[in-house]
PDB file of N, CA and C in Angstrom:
ATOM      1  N   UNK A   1     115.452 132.349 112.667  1.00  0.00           N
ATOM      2  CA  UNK A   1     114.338 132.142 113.588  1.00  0.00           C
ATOM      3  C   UNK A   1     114.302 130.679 114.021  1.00  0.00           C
ATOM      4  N   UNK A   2     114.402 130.546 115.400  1.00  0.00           N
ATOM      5  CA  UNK A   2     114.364 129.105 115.749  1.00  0.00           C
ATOM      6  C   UNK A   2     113.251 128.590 115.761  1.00  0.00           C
ATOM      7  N   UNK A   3     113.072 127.501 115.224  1.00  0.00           N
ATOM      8  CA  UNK A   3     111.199 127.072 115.518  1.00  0.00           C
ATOM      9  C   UNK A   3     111.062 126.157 116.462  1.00  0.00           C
ATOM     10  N   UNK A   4     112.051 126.089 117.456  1.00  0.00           N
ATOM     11  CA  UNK A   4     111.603 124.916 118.538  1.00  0.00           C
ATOM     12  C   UNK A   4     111.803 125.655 119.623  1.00  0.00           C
ATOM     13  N   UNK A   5     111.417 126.956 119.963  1.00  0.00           N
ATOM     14  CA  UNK A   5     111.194 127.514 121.019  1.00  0.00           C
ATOM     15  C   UNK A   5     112.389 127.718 121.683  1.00  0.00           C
ATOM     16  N   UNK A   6     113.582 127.889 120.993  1.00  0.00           N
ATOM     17  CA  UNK A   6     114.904 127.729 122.034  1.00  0.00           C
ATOM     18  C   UNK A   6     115.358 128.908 122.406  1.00  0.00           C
ATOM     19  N   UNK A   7     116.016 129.146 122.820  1.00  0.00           N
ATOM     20  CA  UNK A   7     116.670 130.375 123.250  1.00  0.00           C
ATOM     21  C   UNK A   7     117.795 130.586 122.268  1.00  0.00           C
ATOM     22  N   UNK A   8     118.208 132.030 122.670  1.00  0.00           N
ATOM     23  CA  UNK A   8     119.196 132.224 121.011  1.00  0.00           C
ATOM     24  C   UNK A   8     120.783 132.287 121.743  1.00  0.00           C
ATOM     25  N   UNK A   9     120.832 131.382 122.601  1.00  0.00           N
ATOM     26  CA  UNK A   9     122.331 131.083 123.204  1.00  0.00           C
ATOM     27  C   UNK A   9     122.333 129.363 123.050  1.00  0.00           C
ATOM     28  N   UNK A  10     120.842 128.801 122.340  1.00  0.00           N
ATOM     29  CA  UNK A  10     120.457 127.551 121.863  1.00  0.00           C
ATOM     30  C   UNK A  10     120.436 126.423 122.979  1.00  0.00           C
ATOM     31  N   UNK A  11     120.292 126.927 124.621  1.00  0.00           N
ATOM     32  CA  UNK A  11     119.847 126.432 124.853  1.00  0.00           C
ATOM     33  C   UNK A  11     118.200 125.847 125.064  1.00  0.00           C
ATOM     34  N   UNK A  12     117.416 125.241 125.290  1.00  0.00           N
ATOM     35  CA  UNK A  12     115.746 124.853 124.719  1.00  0.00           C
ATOM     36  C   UNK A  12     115.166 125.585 126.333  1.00  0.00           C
ATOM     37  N   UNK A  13     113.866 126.213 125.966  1.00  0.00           N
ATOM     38  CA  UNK A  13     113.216 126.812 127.062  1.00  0.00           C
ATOM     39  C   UNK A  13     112.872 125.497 127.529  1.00  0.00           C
ATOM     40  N   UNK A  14     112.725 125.583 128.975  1.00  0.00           N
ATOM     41  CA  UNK A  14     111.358 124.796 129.391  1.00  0.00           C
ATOM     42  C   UNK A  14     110.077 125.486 129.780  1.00  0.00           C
ATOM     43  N   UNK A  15     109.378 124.186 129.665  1.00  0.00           N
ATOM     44  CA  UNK A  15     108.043 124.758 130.098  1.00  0.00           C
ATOM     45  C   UNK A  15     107.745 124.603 131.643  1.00  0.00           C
ATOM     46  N   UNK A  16     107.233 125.347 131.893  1.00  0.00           N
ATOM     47  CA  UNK A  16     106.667 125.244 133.212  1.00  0.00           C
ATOM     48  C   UNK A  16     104.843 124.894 133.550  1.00  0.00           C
ATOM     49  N   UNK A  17     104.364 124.121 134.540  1.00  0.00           N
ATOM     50  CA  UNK A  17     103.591 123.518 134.888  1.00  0.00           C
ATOM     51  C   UNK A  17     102.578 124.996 134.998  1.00  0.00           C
ATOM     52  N   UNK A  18     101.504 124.582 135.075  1.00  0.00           N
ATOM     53  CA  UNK A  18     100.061 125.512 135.633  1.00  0.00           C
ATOM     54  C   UNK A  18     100.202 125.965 137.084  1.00  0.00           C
ATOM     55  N   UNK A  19      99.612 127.008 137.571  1.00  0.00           N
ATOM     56  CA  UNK A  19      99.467 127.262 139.156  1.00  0.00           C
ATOM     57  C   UNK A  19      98.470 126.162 139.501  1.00  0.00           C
ATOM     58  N   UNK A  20      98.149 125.881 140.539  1.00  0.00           N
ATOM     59  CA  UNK A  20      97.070 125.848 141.286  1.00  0.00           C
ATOM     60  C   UNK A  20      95.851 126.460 141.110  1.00  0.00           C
ATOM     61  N   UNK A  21      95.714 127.495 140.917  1.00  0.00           N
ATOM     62  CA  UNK A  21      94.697 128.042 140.955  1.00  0.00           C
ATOM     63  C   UNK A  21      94.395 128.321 139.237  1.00  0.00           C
ATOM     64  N   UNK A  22      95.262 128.102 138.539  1.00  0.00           N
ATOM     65  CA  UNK A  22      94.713 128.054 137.109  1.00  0.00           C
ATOM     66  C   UNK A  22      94.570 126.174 136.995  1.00  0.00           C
ATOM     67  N   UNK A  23      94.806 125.612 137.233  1.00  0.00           N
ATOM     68  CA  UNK A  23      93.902 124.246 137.600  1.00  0.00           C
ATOM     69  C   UNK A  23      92.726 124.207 138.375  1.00  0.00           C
ATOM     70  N   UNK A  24      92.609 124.815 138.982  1.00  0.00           N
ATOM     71  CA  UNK A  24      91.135 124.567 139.882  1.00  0.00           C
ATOM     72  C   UNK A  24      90.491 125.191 139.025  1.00  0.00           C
ATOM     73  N   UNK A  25      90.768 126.718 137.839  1.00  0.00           N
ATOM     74  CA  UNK A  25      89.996 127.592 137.714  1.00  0.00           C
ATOM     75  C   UNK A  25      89.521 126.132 136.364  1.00  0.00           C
ATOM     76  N   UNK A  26      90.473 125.621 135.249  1.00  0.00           N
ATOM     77  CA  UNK A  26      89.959 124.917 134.334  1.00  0.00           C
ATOM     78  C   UNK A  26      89.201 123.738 134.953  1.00  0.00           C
ATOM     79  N   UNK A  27      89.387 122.965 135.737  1.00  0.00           N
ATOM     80  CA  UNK A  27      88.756 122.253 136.018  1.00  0.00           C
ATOM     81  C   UNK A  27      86.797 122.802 136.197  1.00  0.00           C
ATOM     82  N   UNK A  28      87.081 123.550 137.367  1.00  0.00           N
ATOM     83  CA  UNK A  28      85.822 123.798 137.408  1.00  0.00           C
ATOM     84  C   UNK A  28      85.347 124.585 136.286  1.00  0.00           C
ATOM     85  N   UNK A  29      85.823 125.228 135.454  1.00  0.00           N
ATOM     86  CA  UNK A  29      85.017 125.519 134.140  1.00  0.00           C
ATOM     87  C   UNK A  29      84.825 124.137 132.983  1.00  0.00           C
ATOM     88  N   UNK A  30      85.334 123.075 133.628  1.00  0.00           N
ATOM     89  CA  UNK A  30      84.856 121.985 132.797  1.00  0.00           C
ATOM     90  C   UNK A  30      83.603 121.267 133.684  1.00  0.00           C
ATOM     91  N   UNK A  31      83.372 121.213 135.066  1.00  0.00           N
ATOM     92  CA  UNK A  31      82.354 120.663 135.414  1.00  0.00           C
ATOM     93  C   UNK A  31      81.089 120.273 134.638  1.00  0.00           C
ATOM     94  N   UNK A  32      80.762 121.790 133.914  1.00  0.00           N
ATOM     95  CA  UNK A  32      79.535 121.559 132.623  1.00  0.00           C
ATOM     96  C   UNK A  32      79.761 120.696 131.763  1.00  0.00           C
ATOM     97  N   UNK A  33      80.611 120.407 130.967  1.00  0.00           N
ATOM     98  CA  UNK A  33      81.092 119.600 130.152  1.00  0.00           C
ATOM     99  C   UNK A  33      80.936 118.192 131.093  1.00  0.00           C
ATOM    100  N   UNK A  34      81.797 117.978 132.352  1.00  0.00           N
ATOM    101  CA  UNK A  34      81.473 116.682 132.637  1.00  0.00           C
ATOM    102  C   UNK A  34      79.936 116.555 133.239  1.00  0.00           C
ATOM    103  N   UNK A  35      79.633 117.197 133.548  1.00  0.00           N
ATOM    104  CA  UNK A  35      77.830 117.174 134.006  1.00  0.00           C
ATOM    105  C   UNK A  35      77.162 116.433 132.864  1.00  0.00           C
ATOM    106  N   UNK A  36      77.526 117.045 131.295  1.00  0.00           N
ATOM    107  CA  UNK A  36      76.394 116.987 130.306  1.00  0.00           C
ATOM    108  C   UNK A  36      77.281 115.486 130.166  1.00  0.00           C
ATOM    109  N   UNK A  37      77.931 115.027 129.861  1.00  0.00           N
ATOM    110  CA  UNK A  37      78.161 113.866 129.148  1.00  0.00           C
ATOM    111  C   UNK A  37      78.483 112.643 130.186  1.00  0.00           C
ATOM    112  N   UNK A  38      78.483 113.089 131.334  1.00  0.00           N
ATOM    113  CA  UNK A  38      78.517 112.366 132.275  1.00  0.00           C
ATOM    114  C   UNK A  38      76.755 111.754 132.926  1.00  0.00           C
ATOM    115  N   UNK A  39      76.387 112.685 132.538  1.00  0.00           N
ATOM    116  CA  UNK A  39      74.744 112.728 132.794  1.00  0.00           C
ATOM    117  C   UNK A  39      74.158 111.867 131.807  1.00  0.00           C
ATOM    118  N   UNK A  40      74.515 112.237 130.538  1.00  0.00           N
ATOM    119  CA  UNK A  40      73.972 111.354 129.606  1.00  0.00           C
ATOM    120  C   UNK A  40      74.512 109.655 129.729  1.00  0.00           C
ATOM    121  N   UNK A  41      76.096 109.743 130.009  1.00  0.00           N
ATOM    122  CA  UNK A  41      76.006 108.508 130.007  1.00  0.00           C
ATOM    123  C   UNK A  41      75.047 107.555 131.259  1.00  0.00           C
ATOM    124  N   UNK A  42      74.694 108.074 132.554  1.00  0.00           N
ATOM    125  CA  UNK A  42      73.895 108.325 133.727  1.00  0.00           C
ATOM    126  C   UNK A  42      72.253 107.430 133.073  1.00  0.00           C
ATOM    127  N   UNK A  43      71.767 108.790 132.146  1.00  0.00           N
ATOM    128  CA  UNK A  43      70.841 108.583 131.900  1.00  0.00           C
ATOM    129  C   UNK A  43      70.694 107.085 130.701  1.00  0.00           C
ATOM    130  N   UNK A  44      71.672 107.116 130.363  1.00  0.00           N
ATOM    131  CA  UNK A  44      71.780 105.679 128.993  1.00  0.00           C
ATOM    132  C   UNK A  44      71.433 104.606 129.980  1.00  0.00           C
ATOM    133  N   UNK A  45      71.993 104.889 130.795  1.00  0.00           N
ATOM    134  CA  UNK A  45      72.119 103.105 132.110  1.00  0.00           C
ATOM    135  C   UNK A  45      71.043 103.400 132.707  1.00  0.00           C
ATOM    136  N   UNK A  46      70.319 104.574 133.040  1.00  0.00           N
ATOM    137  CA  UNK A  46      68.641 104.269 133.743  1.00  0.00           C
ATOM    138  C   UNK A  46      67.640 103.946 132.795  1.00  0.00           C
ATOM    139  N   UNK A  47      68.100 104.136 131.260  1.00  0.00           N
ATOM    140  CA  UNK A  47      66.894 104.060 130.849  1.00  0.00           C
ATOM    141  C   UNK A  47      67.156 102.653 130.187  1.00  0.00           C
ATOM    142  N   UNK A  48      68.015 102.037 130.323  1.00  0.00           N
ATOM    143  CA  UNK A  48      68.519 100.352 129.298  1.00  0.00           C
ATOM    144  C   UNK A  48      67.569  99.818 130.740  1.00  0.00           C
ATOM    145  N   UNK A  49      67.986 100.415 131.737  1.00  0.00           N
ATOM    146  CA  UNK A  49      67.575  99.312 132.700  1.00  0.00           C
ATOM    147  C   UNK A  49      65.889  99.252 133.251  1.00  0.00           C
ATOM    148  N   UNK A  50      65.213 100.740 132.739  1.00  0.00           N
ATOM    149  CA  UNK A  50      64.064 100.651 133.260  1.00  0.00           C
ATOM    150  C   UNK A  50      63.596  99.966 131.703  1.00  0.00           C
ATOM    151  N   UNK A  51      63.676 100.184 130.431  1.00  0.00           N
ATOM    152  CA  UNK A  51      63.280  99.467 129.363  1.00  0.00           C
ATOM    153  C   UNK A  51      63.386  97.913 129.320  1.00  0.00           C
ATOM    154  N   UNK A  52      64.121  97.345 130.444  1.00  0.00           N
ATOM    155  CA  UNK A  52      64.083  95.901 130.433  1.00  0.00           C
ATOM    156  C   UNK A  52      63.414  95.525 131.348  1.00  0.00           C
ATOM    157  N   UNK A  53      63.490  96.243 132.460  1.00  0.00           N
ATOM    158  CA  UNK A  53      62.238  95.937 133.421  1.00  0.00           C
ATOM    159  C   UNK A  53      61.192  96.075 133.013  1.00  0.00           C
ATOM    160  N   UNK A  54      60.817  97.108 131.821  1.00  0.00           N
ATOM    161  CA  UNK A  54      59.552  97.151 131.945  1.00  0.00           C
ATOM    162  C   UNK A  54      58.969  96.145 130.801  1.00  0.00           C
ATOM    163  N   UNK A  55      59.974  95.334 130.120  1.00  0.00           N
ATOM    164  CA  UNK A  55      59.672  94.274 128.881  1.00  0.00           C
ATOM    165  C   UNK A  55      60.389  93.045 129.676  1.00  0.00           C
ATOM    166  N   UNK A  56      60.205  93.117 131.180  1.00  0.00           N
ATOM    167  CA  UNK A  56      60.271  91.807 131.560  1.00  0.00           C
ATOM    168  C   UNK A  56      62.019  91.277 131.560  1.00  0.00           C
ATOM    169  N   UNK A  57      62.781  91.869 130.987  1.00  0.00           N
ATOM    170  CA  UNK A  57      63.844  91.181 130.041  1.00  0.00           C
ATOM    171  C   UNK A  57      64.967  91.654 132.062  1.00  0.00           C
ATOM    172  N   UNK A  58      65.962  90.717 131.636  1.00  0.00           N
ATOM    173  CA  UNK A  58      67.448  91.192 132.716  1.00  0.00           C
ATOM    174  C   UNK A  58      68.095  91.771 131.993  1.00  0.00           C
ATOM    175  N   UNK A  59      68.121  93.289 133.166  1.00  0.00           N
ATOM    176  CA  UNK A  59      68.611  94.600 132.622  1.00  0.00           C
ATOM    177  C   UNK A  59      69.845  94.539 132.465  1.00  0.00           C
ATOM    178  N   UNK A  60      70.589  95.084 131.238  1.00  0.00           N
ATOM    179  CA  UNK A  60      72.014  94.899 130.995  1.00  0.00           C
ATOM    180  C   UNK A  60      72.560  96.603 130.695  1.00  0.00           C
ATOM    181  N   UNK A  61      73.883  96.457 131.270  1.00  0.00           N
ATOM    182  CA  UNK A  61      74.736  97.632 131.112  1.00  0.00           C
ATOM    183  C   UNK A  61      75.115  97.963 129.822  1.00  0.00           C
ATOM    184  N   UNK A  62      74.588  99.203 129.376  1.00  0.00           N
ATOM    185  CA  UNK A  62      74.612  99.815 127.968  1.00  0.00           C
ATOM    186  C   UNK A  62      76.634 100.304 127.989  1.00  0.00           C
ATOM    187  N   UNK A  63      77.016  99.555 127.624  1.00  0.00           N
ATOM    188  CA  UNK A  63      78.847  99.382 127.620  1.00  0.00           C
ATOM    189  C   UNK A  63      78.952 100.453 126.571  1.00  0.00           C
ATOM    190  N   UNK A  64      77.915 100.062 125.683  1.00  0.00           N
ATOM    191  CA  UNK A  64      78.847 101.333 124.165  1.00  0.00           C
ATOM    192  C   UNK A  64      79.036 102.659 124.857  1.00  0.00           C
ATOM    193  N   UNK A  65      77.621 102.785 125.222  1.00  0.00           N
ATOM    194  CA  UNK A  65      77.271 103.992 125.883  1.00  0.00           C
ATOM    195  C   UNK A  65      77.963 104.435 126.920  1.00  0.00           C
ATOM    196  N   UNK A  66      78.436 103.948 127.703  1.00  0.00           N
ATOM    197  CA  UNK A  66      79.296 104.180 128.044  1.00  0.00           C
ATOM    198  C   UNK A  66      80.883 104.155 128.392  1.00  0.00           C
ATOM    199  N   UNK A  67      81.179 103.607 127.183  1.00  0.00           N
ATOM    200  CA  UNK A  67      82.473 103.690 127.134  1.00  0.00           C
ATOM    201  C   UNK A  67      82.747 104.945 125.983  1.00  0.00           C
ATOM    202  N   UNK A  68      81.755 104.932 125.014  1.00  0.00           N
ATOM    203  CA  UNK A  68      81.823 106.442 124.289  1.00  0.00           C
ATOM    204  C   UNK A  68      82.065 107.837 125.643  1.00  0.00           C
ATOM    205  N   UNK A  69      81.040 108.082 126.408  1.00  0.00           N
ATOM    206  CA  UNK A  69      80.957 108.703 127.576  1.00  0.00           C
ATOM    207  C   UNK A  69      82.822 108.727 128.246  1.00  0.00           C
ATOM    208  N   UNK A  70      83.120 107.752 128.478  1.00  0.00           N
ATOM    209  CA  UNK A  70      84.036 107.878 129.230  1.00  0.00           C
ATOM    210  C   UNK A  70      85.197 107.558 128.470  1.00  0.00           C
ATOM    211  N   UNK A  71      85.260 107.996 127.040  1.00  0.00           N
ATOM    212  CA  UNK A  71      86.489 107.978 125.993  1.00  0.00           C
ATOM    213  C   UNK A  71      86.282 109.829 125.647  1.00  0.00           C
ATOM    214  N   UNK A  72      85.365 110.377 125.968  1.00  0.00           N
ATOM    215  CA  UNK A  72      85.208 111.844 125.918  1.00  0.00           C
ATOM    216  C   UNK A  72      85.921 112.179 126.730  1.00  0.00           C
ATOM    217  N   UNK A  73      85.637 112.197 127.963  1.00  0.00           N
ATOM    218  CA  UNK A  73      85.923 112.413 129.482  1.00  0.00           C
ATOM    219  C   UNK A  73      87.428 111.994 129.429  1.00  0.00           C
ATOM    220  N   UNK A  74      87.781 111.301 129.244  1.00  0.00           N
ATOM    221  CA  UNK A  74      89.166 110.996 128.998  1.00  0.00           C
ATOM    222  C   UNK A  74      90.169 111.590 128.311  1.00  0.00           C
ATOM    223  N   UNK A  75      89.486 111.926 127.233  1.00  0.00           N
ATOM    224  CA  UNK A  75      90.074 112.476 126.477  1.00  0.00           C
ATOM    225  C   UNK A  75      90.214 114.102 126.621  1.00  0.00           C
ATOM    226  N   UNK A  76      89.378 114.393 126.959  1.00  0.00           N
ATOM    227  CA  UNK A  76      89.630 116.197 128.109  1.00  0.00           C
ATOM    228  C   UNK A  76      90.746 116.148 128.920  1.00  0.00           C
ATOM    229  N   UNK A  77      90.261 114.996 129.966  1.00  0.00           N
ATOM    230  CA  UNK A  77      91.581 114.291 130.692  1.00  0.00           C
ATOM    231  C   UNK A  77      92.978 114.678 129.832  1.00  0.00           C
ATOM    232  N   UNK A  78      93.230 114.268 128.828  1.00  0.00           N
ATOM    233  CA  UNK A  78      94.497 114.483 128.310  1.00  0.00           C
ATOM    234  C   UNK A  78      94.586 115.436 127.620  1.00  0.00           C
ATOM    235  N   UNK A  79      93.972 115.999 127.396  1.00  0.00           N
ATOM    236  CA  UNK A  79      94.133 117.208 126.183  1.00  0.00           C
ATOM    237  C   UNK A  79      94.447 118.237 127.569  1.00  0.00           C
ATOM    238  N   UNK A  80      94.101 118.279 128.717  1.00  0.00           N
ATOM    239  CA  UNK A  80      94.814 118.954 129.709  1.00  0.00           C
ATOM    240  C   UNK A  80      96.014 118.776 130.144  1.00  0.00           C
ATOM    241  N   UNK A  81      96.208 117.520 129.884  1.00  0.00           N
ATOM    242  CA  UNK A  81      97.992 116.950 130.584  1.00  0.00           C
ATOM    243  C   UNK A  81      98.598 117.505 129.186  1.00  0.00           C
ATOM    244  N   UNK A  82      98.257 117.757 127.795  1.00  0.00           N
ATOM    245  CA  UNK A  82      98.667 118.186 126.993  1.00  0.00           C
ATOM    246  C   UNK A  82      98.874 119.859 127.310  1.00  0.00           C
ATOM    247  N   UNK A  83      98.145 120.184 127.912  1.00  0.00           N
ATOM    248  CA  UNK A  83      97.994 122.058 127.951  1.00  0.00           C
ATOM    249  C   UNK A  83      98.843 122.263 129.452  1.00  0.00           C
ATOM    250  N   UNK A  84      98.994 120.986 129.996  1.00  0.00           N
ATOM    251  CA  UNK A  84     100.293 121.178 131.028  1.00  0.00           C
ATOM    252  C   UNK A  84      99.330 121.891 132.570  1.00  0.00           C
ATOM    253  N   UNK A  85      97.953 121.438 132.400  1.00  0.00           N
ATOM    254  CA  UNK A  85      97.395 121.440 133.598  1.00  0.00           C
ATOM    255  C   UNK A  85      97.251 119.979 134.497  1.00  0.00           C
ATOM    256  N   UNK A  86      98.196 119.804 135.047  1.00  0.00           N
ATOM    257  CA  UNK A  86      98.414 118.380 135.540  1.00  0.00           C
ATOM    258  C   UNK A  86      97.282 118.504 136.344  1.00  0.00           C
ATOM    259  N   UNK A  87      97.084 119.184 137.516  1.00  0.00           N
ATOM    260  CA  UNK A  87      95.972 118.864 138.877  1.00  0.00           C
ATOM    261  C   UNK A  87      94.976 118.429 137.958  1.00  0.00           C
ATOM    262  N   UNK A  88      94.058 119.886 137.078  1.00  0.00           N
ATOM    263  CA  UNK A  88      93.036 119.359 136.686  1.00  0.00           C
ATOM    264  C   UNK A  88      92.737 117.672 135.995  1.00  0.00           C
ATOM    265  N   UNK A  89      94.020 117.657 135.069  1.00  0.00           N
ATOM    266  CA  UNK A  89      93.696 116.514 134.672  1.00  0.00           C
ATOM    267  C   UNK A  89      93.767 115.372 135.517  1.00  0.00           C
ATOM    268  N   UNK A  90      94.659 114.833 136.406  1.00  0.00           N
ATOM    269  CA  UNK A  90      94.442 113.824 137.223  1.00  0.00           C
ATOM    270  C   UNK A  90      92.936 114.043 137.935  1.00  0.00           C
ATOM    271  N   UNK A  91      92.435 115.048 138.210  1.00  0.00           N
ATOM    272  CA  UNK A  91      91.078 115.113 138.976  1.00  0.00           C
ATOM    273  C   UNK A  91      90.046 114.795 137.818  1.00  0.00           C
ATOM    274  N   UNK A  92      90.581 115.144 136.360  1.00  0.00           N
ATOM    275  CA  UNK A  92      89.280 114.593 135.420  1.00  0.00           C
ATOM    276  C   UNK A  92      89.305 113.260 135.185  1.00  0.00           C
ATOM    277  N   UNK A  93      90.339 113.160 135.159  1.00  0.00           N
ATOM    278  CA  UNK A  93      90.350 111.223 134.717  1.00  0.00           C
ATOM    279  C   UNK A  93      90.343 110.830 136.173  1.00  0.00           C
ATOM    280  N   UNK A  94      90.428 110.865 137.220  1.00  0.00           N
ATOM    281  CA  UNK A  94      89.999 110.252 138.369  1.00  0.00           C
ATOM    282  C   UNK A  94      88.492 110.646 138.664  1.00  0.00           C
ATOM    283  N   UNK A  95      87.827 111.713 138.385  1.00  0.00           N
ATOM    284  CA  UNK A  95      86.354 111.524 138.252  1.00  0.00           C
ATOM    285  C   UNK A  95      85.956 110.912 137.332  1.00  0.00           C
ATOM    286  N   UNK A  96      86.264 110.905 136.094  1.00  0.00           N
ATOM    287  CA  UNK A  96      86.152 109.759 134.838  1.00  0.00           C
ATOM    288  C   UNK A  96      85.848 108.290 135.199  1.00  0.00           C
ATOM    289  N   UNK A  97      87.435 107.940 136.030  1.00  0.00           N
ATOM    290  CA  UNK A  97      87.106 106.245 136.617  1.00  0.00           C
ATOM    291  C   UNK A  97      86.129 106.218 137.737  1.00  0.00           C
ATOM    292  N   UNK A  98      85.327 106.815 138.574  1.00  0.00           N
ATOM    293  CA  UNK A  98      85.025 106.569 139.496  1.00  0.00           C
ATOM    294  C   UNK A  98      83.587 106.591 139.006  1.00  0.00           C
ATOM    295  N   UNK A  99      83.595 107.754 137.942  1.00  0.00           N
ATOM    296  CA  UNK A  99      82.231 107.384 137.383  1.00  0.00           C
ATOM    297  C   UNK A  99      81.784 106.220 136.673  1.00  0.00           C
ATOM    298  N   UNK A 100      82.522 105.678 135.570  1.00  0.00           N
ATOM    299  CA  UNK A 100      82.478 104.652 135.147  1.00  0.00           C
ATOM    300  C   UNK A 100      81.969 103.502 135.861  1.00  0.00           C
ATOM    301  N   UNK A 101      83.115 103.127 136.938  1.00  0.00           N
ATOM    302  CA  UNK A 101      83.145 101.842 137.405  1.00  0.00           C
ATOM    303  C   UNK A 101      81.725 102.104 138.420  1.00  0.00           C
ATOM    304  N   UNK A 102      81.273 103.464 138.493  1.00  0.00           N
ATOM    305  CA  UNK A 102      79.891 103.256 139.579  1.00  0.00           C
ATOM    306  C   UNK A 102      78.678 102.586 138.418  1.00  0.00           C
ATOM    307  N   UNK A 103      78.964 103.427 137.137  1.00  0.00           N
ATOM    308  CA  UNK A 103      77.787 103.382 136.443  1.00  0.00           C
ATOM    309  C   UNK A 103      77.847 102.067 136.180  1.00  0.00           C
ATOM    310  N   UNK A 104      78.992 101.317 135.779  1.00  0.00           N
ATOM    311  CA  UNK A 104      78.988  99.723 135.153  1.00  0.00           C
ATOM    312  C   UNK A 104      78.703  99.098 136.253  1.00  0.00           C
ATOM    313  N   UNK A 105      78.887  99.356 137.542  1.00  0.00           N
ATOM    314  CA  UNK A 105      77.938  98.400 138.249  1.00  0.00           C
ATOM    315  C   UNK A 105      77.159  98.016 138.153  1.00  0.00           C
ATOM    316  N   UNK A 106      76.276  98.825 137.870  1.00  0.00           N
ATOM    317  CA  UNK A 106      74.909  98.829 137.799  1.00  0.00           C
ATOM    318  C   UNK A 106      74.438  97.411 136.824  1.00  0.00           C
ATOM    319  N   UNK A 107      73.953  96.273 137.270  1.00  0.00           N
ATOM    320  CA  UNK A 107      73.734  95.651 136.962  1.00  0.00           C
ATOM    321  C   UNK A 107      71.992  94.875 136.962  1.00  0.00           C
ATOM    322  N   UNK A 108      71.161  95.548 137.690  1.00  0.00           N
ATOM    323  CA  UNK A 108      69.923  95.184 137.799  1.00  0.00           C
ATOM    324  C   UNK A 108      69.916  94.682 139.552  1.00  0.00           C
TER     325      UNK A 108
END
């Protein structure tokens, strides 16, 4: 029994990539997933910033918070390039960065 997936003339299978449409289908069954933790990280940066406004203080970007947030998100990101859904994953980690770098703007 070969355990590296080979064929029994020993040459090695390859793998082949996802359709299209089984990328669009995982992706959008991850939307929820990026909604909830994307949201939260969302909500970490409205509420650092209304808690300093409202104690007077200059509002600062909650970084842990979101770099935890967007080490999740990332990490879906790859655990798909691992499962050999390329589209989805370039579309999660490119919504990943775009979220990020909007939310760290946010500077007061």
């Amino acid at each position: 029994m070969d355990m590296h997936r080979g064929r029994a003339d020993g040459a090695r299978a390859v793998r082949e990539r996802r359709s299209g449409a089984t990328n669009l289908l995982v992706f959008v069954a991850l939307l929820p997933l990026d909604a909830l933790v994307g949201g939260y990280a969302w909500l970490a940066s409205g509420m650092e910033g209304w808690a300093a406004a409202h104690n007077g203080e200059e509002p600062a970007v909650p970084v842990t918070e979101l770099a935890g947030s967007g080490g999740v998100l990332a990490a879906v990101g790859l655990a798909l390039c691992w499962g050999r859904c390329w589209g989805a994953a370039v579309s999660q980690l490119a919504l990943t960065a775009v979220l990020m770098a909007w939310l760290l703007s946010f500077d007061g």
